[in-house]
Protein backbone atom coordinates (compact mmCIF):
# COMPACT_ATOMS: atom_id res chain seq x y z
CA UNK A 1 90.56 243.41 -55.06
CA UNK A 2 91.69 239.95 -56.47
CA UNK A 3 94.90 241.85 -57.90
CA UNK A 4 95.52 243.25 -54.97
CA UNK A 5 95.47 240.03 -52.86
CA UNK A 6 97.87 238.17 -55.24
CA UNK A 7 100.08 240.57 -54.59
CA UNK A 8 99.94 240.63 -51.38
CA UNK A 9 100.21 237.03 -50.90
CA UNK A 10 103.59 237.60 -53.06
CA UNK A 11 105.08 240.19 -50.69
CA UNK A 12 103.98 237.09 -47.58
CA UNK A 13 106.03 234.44 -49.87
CA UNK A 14 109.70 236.75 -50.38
CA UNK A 15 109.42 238.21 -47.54
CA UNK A 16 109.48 234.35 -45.79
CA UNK A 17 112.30 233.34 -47.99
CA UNK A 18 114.42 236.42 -47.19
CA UNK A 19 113.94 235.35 -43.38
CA UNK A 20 114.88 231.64 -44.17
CA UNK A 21 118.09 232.99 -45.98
CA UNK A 22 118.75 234.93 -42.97
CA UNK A 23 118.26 232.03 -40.57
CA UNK A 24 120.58 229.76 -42.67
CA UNK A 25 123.50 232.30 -42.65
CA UNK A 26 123.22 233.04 -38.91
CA UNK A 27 122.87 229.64 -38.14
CA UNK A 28 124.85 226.65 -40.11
CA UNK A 29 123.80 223.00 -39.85
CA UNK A 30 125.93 221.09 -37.58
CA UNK A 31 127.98 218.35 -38.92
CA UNK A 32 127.05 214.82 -36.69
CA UNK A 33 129.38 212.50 -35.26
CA UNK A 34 129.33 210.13 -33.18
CA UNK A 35 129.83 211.37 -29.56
CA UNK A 36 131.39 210.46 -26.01
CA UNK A 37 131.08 211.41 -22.48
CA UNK A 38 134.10 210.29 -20.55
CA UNK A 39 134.30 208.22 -17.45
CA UNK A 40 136.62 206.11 -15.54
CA UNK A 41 137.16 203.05 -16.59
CA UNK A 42 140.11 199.68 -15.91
CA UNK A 43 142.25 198.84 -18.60
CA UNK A 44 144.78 196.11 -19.01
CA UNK A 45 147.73 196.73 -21.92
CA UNK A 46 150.14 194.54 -22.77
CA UNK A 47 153.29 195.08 -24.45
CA UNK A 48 155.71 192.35 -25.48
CA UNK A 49 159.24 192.09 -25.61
CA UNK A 50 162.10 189.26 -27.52
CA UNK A 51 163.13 186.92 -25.16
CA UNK A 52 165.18 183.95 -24.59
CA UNK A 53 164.88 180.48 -22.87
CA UNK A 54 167.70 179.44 -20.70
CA UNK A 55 167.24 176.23 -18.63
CA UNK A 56 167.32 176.66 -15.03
CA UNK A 57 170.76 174.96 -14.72
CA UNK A 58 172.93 174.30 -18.24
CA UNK A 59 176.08 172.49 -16.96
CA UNK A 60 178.61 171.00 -19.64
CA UNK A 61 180.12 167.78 -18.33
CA UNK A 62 183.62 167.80 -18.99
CA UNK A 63 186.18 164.62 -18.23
CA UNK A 64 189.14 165.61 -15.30
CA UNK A 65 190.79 162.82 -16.06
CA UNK A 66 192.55 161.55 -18.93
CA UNK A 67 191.94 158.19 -20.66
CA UNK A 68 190.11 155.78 -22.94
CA UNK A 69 186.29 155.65 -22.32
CA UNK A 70 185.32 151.85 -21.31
CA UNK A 71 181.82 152.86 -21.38
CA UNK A 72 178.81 155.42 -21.77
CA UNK A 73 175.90 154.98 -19.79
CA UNK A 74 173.73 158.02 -20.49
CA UNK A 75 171.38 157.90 -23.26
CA UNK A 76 170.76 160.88 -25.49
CA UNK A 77 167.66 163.17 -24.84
CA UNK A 78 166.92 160.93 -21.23
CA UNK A 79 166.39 162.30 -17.72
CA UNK A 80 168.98 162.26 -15.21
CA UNK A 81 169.57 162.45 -11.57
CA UNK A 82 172.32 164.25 -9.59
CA UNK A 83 175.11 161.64 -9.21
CA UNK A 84 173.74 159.06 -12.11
CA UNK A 85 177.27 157.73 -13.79
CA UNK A 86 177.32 158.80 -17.52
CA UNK A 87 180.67 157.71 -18.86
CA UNK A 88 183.26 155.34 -17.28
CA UNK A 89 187.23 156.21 -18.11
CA UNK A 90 189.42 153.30 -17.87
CA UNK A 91 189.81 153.06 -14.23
CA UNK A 92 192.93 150.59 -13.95
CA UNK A 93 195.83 152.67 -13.93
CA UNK A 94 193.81 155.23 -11.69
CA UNK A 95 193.23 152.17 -9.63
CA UNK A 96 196.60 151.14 -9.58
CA UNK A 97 197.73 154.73 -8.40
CA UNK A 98 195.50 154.50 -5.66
CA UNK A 99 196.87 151.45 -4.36
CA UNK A 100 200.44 152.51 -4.37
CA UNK A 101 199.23 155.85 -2.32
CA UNK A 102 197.59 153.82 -0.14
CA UNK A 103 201.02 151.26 0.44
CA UNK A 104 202.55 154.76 0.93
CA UNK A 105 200.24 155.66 3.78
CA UNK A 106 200.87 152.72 5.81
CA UNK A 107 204.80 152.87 5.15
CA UNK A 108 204.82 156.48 6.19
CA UNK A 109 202.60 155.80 9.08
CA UNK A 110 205.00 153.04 10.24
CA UNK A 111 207.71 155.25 9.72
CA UNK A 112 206.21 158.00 11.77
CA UNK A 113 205.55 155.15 14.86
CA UNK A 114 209.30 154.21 15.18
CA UNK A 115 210.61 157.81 15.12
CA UNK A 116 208.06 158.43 17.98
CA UNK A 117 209.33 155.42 20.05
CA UNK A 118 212.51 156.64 19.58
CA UNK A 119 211.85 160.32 20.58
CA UNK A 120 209.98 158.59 23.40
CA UNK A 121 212.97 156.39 24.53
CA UNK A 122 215.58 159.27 23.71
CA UNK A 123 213.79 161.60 26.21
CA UNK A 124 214.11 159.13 28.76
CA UNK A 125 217.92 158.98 28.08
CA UNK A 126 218.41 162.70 28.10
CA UNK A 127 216.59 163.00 31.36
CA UNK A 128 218.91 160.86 33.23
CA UNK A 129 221.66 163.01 31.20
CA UNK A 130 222.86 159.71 28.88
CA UNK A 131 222.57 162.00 26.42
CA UNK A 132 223.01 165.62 24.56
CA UNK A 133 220.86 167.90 23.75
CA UNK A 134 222.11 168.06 20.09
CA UNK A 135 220.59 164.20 20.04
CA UNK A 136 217.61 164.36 21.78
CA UNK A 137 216.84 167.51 19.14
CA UNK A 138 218.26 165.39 16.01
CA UNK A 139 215.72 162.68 17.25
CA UNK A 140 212.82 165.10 17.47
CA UNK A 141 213.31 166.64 13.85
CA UNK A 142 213.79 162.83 12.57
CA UNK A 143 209.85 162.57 14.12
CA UNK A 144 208.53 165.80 12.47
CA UNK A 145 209.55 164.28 9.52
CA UNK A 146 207.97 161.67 10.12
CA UNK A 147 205.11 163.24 10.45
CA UNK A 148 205.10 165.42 7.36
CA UNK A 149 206.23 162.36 5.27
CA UNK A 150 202.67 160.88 6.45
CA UNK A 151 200.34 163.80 5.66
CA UNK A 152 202.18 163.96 2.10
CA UNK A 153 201.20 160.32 1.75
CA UNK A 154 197.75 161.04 2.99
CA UNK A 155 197.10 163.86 0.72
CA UNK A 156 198.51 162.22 -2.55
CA UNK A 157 196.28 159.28 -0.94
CA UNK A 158 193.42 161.38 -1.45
CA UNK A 159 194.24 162.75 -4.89
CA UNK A 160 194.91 159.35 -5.95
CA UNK A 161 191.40 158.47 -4.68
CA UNK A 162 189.94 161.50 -6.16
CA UNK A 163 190.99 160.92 -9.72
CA UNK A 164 190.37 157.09 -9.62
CA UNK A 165 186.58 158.78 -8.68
CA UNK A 166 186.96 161.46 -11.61
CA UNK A 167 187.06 158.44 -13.92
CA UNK A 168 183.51 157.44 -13.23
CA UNK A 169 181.98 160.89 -15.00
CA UNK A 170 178.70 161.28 -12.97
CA UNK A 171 175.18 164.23 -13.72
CA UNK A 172 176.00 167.31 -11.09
CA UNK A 173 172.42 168.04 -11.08
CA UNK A 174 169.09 166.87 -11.92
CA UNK A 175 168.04 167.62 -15.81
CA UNK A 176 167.89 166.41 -19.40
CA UNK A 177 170.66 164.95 -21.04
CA UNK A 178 171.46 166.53 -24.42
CA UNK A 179 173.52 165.01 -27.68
CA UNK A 180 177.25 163.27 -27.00
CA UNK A 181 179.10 162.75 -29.87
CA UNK A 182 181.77 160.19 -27.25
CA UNK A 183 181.33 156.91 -28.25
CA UNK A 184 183.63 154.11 -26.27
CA UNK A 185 187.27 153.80 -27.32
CA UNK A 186 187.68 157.82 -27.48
CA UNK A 187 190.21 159.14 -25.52
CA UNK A 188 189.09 162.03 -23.97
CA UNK A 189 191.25 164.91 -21.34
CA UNK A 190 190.52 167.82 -19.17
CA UNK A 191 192.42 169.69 -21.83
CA UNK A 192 189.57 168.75 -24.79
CA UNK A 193 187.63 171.73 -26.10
CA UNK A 194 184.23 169.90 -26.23
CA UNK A 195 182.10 168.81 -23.20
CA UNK A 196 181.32 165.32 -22.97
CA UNK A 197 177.67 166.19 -22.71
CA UNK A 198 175.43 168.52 -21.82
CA UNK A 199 172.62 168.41 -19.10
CA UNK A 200 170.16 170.75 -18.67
CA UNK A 201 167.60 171.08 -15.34
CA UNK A 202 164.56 172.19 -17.12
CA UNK A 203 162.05 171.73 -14.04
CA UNK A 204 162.22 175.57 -14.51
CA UNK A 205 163.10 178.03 -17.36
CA UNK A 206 164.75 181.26 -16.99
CA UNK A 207 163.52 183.61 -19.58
CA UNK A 208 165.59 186.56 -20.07
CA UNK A 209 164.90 190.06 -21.81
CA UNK A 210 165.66 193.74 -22.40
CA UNK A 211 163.58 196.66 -21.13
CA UNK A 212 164.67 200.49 -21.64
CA UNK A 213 166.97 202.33 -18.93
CA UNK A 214 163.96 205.31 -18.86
CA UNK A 215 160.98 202.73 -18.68
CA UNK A 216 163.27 200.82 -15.47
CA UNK A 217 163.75 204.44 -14.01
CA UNK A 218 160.44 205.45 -14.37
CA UNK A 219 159.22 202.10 -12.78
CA UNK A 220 161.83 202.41 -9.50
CA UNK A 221 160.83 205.78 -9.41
CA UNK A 222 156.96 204.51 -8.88
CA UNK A 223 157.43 201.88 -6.79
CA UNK A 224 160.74 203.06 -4.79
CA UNK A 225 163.05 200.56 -5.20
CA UNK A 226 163.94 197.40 -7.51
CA UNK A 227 163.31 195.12 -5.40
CA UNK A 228 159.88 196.57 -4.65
CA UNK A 229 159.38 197.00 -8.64
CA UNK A 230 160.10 192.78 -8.72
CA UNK A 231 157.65 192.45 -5.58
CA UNK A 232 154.90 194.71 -7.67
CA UNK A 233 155.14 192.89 -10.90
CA UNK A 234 152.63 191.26 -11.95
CA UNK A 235 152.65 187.44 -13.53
CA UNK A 236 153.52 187.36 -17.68
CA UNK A 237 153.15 185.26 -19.57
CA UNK A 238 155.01 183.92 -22.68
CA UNK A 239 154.22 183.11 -26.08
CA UNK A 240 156.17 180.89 -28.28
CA UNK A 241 157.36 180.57 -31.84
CA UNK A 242 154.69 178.71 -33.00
CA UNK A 243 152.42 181.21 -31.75
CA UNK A 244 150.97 179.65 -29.21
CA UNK A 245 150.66 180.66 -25.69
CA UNK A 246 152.68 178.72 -22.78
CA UNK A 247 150.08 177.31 -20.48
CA UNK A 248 151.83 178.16 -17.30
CA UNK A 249 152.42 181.98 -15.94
CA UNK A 250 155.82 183.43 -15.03
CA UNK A 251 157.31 185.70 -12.31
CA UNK A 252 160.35 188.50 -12.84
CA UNK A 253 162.88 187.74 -10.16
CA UNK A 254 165.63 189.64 -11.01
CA UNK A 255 166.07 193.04 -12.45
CA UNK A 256 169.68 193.68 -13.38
CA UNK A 257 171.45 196.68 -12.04
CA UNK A 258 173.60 197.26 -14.85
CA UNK A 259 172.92 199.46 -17.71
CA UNK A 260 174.25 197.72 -21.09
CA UNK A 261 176.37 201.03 -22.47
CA UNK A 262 175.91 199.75 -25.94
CA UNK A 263 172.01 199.41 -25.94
CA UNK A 264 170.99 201.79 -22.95
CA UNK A 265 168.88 198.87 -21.97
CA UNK A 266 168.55 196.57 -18.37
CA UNK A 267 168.49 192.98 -18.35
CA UNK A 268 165.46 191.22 -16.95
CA UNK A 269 164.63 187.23 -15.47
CA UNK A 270 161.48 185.82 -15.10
CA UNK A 271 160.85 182.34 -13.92
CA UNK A 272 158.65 179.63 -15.37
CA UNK A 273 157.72 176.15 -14.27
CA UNK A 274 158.22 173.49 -16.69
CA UNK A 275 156.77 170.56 -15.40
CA UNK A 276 155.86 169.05 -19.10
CA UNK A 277 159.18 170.07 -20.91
CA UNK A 278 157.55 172.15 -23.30
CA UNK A 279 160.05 174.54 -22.92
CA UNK A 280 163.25 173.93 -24.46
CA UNK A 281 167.15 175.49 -23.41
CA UNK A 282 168.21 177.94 -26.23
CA UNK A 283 164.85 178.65 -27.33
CA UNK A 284 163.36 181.99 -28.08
CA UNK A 285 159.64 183.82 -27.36
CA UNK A 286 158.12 186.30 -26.51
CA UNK A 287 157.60 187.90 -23.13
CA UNK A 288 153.72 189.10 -22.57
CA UNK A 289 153.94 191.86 -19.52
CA UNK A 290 150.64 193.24 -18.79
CA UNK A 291 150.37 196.72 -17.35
CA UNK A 292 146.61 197.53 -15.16
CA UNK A 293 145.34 200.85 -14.99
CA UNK A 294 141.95 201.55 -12.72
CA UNK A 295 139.94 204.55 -13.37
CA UNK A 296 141.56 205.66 -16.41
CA UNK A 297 140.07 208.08 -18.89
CA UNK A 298 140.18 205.68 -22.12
CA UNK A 299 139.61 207.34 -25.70
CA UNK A 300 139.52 205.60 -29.31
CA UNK A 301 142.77 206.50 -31.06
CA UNK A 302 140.67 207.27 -34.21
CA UNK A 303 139.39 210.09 -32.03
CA UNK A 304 142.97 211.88 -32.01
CA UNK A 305 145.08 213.24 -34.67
CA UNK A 306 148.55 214.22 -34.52
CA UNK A 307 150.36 217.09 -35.56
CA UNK A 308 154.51 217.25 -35.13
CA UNK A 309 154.38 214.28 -32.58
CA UNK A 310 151.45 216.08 -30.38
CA UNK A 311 148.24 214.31 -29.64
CA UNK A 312 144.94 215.78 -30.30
CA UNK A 313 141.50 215.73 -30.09
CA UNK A 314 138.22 217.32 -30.23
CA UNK A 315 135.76 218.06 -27.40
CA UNK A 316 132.68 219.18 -28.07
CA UNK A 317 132.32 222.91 -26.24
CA UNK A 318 128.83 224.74 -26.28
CA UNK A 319 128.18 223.04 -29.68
CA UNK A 320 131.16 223.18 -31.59
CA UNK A 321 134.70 221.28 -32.02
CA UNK A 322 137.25 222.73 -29.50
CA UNK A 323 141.15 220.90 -30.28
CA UNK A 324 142.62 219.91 -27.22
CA UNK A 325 146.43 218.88 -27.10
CA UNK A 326 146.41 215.24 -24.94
CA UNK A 327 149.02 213.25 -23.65
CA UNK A 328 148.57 209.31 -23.04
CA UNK A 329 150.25 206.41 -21.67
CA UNK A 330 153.35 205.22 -23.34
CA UNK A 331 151.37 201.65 -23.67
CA UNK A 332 148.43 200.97 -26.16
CA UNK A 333 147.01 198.60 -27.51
CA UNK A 334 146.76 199.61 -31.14
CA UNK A 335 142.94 200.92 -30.97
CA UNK A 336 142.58 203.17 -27.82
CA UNK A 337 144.81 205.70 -25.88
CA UNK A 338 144.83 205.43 -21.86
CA UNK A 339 144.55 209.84 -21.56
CA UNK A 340 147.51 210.70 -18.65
CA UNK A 341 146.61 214.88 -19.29
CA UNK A 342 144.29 216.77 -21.45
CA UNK A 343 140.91 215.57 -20.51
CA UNK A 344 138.66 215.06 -18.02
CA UNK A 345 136.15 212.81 -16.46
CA UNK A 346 132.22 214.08 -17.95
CA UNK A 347 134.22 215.72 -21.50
CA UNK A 348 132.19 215.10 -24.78
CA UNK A 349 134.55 214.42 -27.80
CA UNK A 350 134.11 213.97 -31.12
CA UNK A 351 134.70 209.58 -31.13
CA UNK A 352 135.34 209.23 -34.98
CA UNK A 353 136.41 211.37 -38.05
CA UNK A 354 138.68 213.70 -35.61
CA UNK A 355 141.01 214.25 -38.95
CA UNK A 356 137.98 215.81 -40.74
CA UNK A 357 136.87 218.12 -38.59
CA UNK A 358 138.20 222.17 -37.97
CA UNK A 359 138.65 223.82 -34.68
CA UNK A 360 135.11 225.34 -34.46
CA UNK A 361 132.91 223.63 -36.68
CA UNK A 362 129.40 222.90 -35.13
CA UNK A 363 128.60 219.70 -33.88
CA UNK A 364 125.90 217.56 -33.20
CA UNK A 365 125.53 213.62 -32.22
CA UNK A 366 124.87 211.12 -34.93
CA UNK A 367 121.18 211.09 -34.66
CA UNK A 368 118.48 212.66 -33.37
CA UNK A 369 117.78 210.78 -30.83
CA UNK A 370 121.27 209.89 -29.90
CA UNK A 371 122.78 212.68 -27.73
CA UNK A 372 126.52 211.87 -26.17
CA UNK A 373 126.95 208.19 -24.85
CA UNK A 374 129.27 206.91 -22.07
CA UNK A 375 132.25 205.84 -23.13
CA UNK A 376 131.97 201.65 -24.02
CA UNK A 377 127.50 201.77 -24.11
């Protein structure tokens, strides 16, 4: 009986391991990853783009006269106003020229009086027939004379006046002066190739940069128009050489409308207040545009894989890996993909190791008491 029971008891034991072999081959162990359920969620990308700094107004000051400078006034690297005198050109002979237009004027005006007495007095004359027509006319084109002789006294007057002005070399606008190399005793011309000076209005900075021709049609096409793509813009921002970020926010005001043929791209402007002078004319950054997206399926990008420039990823169908071919916004920011196609909200995918797994393999979350999480618990 004891034999018997032993060997019964054997039959029990390979019997339960054949059944446990079975098991194993029908059923495989699932490989855990970590998991996520999608849902909607904001996102704000930014993308930056090479820029440079133009000063709101950058006006070269450049003589109209020619002559010795008697004296400069403006000081290197020093605020100006509109209409502050910077350099002085010698003013005497301009001054004497003036005079002599003015001696002019009053000669040609006195000029003009008697030929109008005597049109007045001939007229008279030929009324009570003393005499011809061919004088009274004569006397009539000696007064138009007259008269032009005056206005060409009046206007060389003026240009007289004008260049004696021209030799006291004032700011056009409000800004910073820049370097002069014009020291007094140069003689400078309208003719000279270098300005004078420079003066820049730096209360604001014009910023200038490059986007694609596709990314400007594709934003027109959204928004309807440019103008309404400049009205929808959001504020950017700007960060400078030194890596630091400009305190103050800028607009886009302008959107070109001209396609450069040799880089296919459009210009851009956006507008920054300067009010410390932080900003300098010439300068270069970078130009911080940030792009918001509400209710956006968001995915990590080490939860995609690529294969011939396609997207994809895994979601996790009735247990096991299922590729799925996405497509995502043109924008990232270097750890997660905004999903534009592909997915939807309440998917499971596989959050990590996507390049390890095969279309089919079994999956299961990371632990076992972690099922699928919400995308960002």
């Amino acid at each position: 009986m004891k034999g018997l029971n032993v060997i019964t008891i054997g039959l029990c034991l390979l019997m339960g391991m054949n059944s446990c072999k079975q098991q194993a081959t029908q059923q495989p162990t699932a490989s855990t990853y970590p998991l996520i359920t999608l849902a909607p969620e904001d996102r704000t990308l930014t993308v930056s783009y090479t820029s440079v700094i133009e000063g709101k107004q950058d006006v070269e000051i450049r003589p109209q006269v020619s002559g010795f400078v008697t004296d400069v006034l403006v000081k290197e690297g020093a605020k100006v106003r509109k209409g502050e005198p910077l350099f002085i050109i010698d003013t005497i002979p301009y001054a004497a020229t003036y005079r002599q237009a003015k001696a002019a004027v009053a000669t040609a005006e006195a000029q003009m009086a008697t030929a109008r007495l005597t049109l007045e007095g001939d007229e008279e004359l030929y009324k009570e027939k003393v005499i011809s027509d061919f004088q009274l006319q004569t006397t009539r084109n000696n007064y138009n004379t007259a008269v032009a002789a005056l206005a060409q006294a009046k206007a060389q007057e003026a240009s007289a006046a004008n260049n004696l002005s021209f030799a006291r070399v004032t700011s056009p606008v409000n800004g910073v002066a820049g370097m002069t190399s014009v020291r007094v005793g140069a003689l400078v011309s309208a003719s000279m190739a270098e300005p004078l000076i420079n003066v820049t209005d730096n209360s604001q900075m014009y910023v200038y940069f490059s986007l694609p021709e596709k990314e400007v049609l594709g934003l027109t096409r959204q928004y309807g128009s440019i103008d309404k793509t400049i009205a929808a813009y959001p504020a950017v921002s700007l960060t400078l050489n030194d890596g630091s970020l400009y305190e103050h926010e800028g607009r886009i005001d302008v959107i070109s409308r001209i396609v450069d043929k040799a880089t296919g791209t459009v210009s851009l402007r956006a507008v920054f207040d300067n009010p410390d002078g932080r900003l300098m004319s010439g300068g270069s950054a970078n130009i911080n545009i940030p792009y918001t997206r509400t209710g956006v399926l968001v995915i990590p990008q080490e939860a995609t894989f690529e294969i011939q420039d396609k997207i994809f990823t895994y979601r996790v169908i009735d247990g096991k890996a299922a590729s799925t071919q996405i497509k995502v916004f043109k924008i990232n920011n270097g750890k997660e993909y905004i999903v534009e196609e592909g997915l939807n909200e309440g998917d499971v995918i596989v959050a990590r190791g996507a390049g390890l797994l095969r279309e089919g393999t079994p999956v299961a979350a990371a632990t076992a008491n972690d099922g699928a999480t919400k995308q960002g618990e």
